[in-house]
C-alpha atoms as a PDB file:
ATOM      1  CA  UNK A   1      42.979 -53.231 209.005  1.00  0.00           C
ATOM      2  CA  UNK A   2      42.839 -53.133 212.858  1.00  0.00           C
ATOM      3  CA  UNK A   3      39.570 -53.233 214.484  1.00  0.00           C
ATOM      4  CA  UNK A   4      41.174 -51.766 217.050  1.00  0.00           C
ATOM      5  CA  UNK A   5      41.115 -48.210 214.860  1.00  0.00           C
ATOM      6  CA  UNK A   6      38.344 -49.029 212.800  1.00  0.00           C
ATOM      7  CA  UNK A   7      36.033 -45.328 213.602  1.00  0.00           C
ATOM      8  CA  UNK A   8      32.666 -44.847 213.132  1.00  0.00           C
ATOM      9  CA  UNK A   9      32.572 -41.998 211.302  1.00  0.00           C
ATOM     10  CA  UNK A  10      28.787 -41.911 210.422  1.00  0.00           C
ATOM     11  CA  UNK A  11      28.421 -39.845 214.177  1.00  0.00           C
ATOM     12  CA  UNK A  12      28.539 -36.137 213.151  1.00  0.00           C
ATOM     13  CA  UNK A  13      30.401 -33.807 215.266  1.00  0.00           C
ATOM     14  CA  UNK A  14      33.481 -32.957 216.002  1.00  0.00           C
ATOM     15  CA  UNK A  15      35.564 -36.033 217.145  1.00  0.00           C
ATOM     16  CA  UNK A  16      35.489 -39.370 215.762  1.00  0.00           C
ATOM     17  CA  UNK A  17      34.875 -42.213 218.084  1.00  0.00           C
ATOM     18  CA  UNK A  18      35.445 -45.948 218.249  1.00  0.00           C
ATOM     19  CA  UNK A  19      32.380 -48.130 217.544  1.00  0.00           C
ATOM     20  CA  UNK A  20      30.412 -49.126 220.433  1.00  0.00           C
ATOM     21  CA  UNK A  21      31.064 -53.105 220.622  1.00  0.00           C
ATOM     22  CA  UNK A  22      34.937 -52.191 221.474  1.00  0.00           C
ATOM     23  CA  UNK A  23      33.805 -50.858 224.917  1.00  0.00           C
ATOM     24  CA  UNK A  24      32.156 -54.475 225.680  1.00  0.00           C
ATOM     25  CA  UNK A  25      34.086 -55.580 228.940  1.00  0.00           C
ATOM     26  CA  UNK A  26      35.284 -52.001 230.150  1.00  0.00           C
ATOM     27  CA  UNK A  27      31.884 -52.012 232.890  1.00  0.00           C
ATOM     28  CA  UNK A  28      32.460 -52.309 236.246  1.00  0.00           C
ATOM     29  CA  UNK A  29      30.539 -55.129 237.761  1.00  0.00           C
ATOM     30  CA  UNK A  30      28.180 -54.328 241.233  1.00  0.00           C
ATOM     31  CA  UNK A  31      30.721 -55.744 243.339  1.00  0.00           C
ATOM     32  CA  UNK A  32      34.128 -53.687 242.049  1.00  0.00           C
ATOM     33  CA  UNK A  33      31.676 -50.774 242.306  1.00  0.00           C
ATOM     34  CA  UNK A  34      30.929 -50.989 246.076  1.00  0.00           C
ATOM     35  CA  UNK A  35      34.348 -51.843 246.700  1.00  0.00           C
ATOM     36  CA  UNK A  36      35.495 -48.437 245.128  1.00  0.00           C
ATOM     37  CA  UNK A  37      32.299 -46.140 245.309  1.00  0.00           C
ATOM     38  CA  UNK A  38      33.507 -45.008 248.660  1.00  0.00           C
ATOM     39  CA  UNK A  39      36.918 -43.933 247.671  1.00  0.00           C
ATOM     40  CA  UNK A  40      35.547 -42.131 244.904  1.00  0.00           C
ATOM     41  CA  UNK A  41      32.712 -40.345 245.752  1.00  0.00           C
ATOM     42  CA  UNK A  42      33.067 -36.996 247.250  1.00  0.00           C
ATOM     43  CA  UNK A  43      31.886 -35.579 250.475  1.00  0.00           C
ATOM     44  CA  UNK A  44      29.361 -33.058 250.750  1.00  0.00           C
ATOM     45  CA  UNK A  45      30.124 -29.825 252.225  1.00  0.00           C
ATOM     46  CA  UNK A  46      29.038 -29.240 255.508  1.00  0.00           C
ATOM     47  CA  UNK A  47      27.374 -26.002 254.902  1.00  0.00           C
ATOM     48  CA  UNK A  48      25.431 -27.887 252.445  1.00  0.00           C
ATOM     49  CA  UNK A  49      26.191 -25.665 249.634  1.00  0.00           C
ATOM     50  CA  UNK A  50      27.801 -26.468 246.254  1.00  0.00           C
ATOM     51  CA  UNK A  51      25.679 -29.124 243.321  1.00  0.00           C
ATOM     52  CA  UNK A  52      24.282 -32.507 244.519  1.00  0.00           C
ATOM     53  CA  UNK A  53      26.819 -35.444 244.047  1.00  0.00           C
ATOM     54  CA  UNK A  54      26.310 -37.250 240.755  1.00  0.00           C
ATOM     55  CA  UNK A  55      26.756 -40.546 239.632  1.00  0.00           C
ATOM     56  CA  UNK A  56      30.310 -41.058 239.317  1.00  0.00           C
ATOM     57  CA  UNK A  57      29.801 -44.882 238.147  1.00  0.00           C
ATOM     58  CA  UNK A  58      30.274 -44.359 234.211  1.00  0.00           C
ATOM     59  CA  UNK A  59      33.011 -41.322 234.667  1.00  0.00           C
ATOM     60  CA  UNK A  60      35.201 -44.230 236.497  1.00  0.00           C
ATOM     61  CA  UNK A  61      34.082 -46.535 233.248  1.00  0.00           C
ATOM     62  CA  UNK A  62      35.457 -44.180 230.960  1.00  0.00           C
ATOM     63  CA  UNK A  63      38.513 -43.843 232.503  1.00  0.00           C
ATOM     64  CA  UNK A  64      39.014 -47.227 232.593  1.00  0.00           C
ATOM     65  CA  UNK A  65      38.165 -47.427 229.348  1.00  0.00           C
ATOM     66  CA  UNK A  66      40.769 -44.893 228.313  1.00  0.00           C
ATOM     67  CA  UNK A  67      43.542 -46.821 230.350  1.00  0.00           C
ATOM     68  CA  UNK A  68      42.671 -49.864 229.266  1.00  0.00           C
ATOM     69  CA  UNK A  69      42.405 -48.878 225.193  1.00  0.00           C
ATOM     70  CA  UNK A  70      45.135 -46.267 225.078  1.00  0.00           C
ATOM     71  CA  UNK A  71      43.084 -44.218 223.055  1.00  0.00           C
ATOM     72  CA  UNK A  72      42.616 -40.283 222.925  1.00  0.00           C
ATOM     73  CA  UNK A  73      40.303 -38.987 225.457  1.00  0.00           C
ATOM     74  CA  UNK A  74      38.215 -37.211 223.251  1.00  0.00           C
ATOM     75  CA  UNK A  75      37.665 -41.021 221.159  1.00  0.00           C
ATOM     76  CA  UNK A  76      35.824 -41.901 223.955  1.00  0.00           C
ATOM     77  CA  UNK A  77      32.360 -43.297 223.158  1.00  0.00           C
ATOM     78  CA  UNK A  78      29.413 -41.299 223.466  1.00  0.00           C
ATOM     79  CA  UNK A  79      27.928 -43.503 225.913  1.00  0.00           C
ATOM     80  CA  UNK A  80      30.626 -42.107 228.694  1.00  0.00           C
ATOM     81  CA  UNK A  81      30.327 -38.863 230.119  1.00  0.00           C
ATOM     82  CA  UNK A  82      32.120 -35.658 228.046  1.00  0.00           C
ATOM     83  CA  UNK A  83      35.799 -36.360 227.711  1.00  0.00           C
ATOM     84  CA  UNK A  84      36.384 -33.415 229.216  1.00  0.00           C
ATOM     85  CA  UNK A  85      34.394 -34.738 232.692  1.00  0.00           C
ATOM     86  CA  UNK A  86      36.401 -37.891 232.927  1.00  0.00           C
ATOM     87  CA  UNK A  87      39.900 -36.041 231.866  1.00  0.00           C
ATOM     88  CA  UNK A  88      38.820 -33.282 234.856  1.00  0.00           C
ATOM     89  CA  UNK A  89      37.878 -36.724 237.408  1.00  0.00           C
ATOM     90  CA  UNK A  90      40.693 -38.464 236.776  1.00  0.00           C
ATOM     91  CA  UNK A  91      43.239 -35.746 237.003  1.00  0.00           C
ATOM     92  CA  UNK A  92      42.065 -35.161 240.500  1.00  0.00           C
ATOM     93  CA  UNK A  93      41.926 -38.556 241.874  1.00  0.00           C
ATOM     94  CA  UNK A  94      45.511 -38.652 240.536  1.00  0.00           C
ATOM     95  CA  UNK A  95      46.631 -35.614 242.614  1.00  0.00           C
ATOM     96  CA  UNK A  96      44.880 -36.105 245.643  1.00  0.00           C
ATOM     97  CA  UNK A  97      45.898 -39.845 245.691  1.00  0.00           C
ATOM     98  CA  UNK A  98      42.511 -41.407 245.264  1.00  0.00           C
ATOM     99  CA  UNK A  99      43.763 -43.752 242.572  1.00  0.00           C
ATOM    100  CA  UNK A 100      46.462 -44.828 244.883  1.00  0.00           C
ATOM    101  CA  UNK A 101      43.508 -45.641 247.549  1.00  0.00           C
ATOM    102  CA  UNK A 102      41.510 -47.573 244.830  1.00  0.00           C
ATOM    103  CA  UNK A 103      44.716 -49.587 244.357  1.00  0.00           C
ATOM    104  CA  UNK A 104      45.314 -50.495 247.875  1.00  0.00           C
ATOM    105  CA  UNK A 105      41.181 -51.348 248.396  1.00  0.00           C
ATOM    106  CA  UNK A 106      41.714 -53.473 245.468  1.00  0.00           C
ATOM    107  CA  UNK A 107      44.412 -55.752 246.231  1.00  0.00           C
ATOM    108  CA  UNK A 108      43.849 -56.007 250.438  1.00  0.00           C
ATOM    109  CA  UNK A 109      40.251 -57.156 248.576  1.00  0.00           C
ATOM    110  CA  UNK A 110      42.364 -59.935 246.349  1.00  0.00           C
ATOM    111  CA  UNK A 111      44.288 -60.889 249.465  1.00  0.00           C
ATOM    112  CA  UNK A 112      41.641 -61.325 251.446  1.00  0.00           C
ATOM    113  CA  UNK A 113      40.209 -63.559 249.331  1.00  0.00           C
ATOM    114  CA  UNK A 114      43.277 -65.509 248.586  1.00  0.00           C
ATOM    115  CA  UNK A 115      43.329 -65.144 244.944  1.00  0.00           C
ATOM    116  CA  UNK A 116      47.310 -63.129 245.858  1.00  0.00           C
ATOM    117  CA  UNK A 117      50.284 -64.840 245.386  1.00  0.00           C
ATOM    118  CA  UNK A 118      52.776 -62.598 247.265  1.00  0.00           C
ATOM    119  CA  UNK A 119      55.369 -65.304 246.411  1.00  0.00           C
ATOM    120  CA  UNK A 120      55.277 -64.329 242.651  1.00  0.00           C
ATOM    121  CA  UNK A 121      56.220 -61.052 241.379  1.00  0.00           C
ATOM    122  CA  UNK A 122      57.661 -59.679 238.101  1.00  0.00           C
ATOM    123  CA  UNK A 123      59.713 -57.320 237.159  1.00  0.00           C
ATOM    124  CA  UNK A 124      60.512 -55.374 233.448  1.00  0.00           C
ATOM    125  CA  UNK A 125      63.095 -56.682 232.263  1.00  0.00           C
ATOM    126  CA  UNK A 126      63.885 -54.502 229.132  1.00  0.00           C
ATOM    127  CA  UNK A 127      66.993 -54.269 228.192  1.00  0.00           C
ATOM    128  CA  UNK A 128      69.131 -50.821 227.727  1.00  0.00           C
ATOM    129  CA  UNK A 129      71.730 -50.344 225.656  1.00  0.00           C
ATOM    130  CA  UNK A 130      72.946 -46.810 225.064  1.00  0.00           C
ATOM    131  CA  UNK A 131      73.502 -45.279 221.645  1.00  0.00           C
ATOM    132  CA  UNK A 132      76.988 -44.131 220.124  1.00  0.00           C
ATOM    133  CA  UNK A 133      76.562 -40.836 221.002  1.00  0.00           C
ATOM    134  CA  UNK A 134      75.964 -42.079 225.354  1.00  0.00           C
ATOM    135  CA  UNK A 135      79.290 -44.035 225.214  1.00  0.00           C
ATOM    136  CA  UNK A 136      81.084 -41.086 224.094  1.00  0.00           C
ATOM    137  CA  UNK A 137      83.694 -39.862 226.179  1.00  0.00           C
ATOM    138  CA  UNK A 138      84.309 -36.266 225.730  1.00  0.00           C
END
């Protein structure tokens, strides 16, 4: 069996979710998180209006955690936010570009640290080949 899909399913509720000790590695570390905070948090309106920010530290985890697993968003662990919180997070950072400004913060950090290689790069290689029905001619 694959302990990749092995559920706990002694958690009532709805949704089955993946044990706990497959999340170990998904946490942002101090530094990553003051890198990106900035990028991610939102402003507050002017007027000063609207709910306080909150802590948008473990919504970014869970994200991550989706990314990096593959799973379902509602298999997320309970000790994320709702599903539904990081689904809502990370569909607007995708539209409004923040994820593309995490991306850049991230790598200009790598570069200036030297750990880049700009000399190296890789590219998919997968091969195509079309089925009977694409070489057709009609």
């Amino acid at each position: 069996m694959d302990p990749r899909r092995d559920l706990d399913r002694s958690s009532g509720g709805g949704g089955q979710r993946p044990k706990a000790c497959f999340t170990v590695g998904m946490r942002l570390t101090n530094a990553q998180w003051t890198l990106i905070a900035p990028l991610v948090i939102p402003r507050r309106r002017n007027d000063g209006r609207g709910r306080p920010p909150q802590n948008l530290r473990p919504v970014v985890e869970g994200i991550l955690w989706v990314l990096r697993t593959g799973a379902r968003w509602r298999d997320m662990p309970k000790e994320y936010p709702p599903h539904q919180t990081c689904w809502r997070w990370f569909d607007r950072w995708s539209k409004d570009g923040t994820w593309l400004r995490v991306r850049g913060a991230l790598l200009r950090h790598l570069d200036e640290a030297g750990k880049l290689n700009w000399d190296e790069g890789f590219i998919d290689a997968t091969p195509y080949l079309p089925t009977s029905s694409e070489t057709r001619t009609p």
